[in-house]
Protein backbone atom coordinates (compact mmCIF):
# COMPACT_ATOMS: atom_id res chain seq x y z
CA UNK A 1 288.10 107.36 309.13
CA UNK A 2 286.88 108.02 305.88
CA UNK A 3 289.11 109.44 303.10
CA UNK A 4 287.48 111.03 299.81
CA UNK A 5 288.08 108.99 296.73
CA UNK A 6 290.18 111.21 294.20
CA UNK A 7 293.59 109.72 292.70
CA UNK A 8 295.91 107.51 294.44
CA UNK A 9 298.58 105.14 294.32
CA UNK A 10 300.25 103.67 297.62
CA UNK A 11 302.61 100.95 298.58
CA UNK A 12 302.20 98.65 301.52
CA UNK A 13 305.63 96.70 302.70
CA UNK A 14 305.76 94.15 305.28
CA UNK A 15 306.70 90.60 306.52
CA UNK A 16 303.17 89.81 307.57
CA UNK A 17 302.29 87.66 304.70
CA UNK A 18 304.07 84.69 303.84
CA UNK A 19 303.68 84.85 299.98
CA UNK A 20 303.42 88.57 299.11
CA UNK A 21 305.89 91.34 299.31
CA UNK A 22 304.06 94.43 299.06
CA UNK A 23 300.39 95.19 297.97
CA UNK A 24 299.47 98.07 295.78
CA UNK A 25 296.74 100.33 295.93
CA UNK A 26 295.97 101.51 292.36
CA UNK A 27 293.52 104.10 291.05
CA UNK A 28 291.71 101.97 287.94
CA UNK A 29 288.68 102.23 285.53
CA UNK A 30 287.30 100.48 282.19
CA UNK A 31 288.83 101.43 279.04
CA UNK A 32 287.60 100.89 275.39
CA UNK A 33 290.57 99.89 272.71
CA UNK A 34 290.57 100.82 269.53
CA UNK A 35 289.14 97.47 268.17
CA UNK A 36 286.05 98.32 270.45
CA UNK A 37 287.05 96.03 273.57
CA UNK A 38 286.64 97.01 277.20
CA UNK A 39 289.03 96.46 279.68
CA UNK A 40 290.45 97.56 283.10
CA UNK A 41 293.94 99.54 283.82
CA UNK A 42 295.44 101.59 286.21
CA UNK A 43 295.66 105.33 285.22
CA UNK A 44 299.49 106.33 283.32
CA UNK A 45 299.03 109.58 285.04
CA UNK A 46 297.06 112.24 286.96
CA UNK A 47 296.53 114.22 283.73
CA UNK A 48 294.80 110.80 282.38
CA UNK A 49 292.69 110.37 285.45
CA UNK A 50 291.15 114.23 285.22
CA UNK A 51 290.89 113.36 280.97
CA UNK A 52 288.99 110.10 281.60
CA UNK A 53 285.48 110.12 280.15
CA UNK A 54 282.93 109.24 283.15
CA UNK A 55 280.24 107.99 280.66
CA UNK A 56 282.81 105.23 280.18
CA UNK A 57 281.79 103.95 283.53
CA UNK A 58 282.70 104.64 287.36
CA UNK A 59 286.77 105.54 288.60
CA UNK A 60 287.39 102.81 291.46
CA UNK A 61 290.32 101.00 292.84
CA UNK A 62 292.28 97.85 292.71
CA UNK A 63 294.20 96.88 295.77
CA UNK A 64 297.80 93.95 294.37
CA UNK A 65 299.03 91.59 296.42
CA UNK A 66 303.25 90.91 294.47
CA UNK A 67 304.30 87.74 294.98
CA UNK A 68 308.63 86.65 296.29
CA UNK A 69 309.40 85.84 293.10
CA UNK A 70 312.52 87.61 290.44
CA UNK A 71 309.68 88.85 287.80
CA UNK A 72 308.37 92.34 288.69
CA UNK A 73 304.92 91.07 286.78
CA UNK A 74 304.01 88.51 289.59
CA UNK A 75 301.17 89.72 290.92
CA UNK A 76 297.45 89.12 291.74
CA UNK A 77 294.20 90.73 292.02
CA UNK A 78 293.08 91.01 295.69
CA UNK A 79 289.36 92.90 295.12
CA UNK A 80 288.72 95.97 293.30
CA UNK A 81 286.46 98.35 295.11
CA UNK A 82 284.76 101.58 294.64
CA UNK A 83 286.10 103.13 298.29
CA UNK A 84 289.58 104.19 298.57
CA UNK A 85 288.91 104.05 301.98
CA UNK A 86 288.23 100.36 301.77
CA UNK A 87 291.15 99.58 299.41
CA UNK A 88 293.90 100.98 301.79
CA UNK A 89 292.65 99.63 304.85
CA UNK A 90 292.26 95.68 302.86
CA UNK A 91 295.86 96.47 302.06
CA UNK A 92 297.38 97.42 305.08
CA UNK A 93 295.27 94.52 306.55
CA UNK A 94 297.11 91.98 304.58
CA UNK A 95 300.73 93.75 305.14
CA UNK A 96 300.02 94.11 308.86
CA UNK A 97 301.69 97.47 308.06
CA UNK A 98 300.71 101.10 307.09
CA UNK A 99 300.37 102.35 303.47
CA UNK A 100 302.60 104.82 301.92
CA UNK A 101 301.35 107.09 299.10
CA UNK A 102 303.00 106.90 296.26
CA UNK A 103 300.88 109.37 293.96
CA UNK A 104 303.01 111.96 291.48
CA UNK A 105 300.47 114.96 290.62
């Protein structure tokens, strides 16, 4: 099943995998800071998302695997794709569990 790509943000829980507990699905895209630098983020909102400047480069998604540890900040980089489709199902792949969306619009 194919889902559209548009905003999104989902939460995958689950005892499946020894080291992580929960993977993220995360709508991101490249950003230019003031000093001229690009980098990737997640969107701060759905207003940002429908702002963001397409000549800046394509919307896609990055897919977190958080790690059993105290600090919220533990986390990795799984794969970044440009299918939301794809992103959910590598998450709920690893969790051995179905997403839930998290997404406030």
């Amino acid at each position: 099943m194919s889902i559209p790509n548009r905003f999104y943000r989902g939460i995958v829980h689950g005892k499946s995998h020894p080291k992580f507990r929960f993977v993220i699905v995360d709508t991101i895209a490249d950003f230019k800071d003031s000093d001229g630098n690009w980098y990737t983020d997640s969107f701060e909102s759905y207003t940002d998302y429908l702002l963001y400047d397409r000549n800046n480069g394509d919307i896609f998604y990055g897919v977190y695997g958080s790690y059993f540890i105290d600090n919220p900040r533990s986390s990795c980089k799984i794969t970044e794709t440009d299918s939301l489709s794809e992103a959910i199902h590598i998450a709920q792949e690893v969790m051995g569990n179905n997403i839930v969306e998290t997404t406030d619009q």
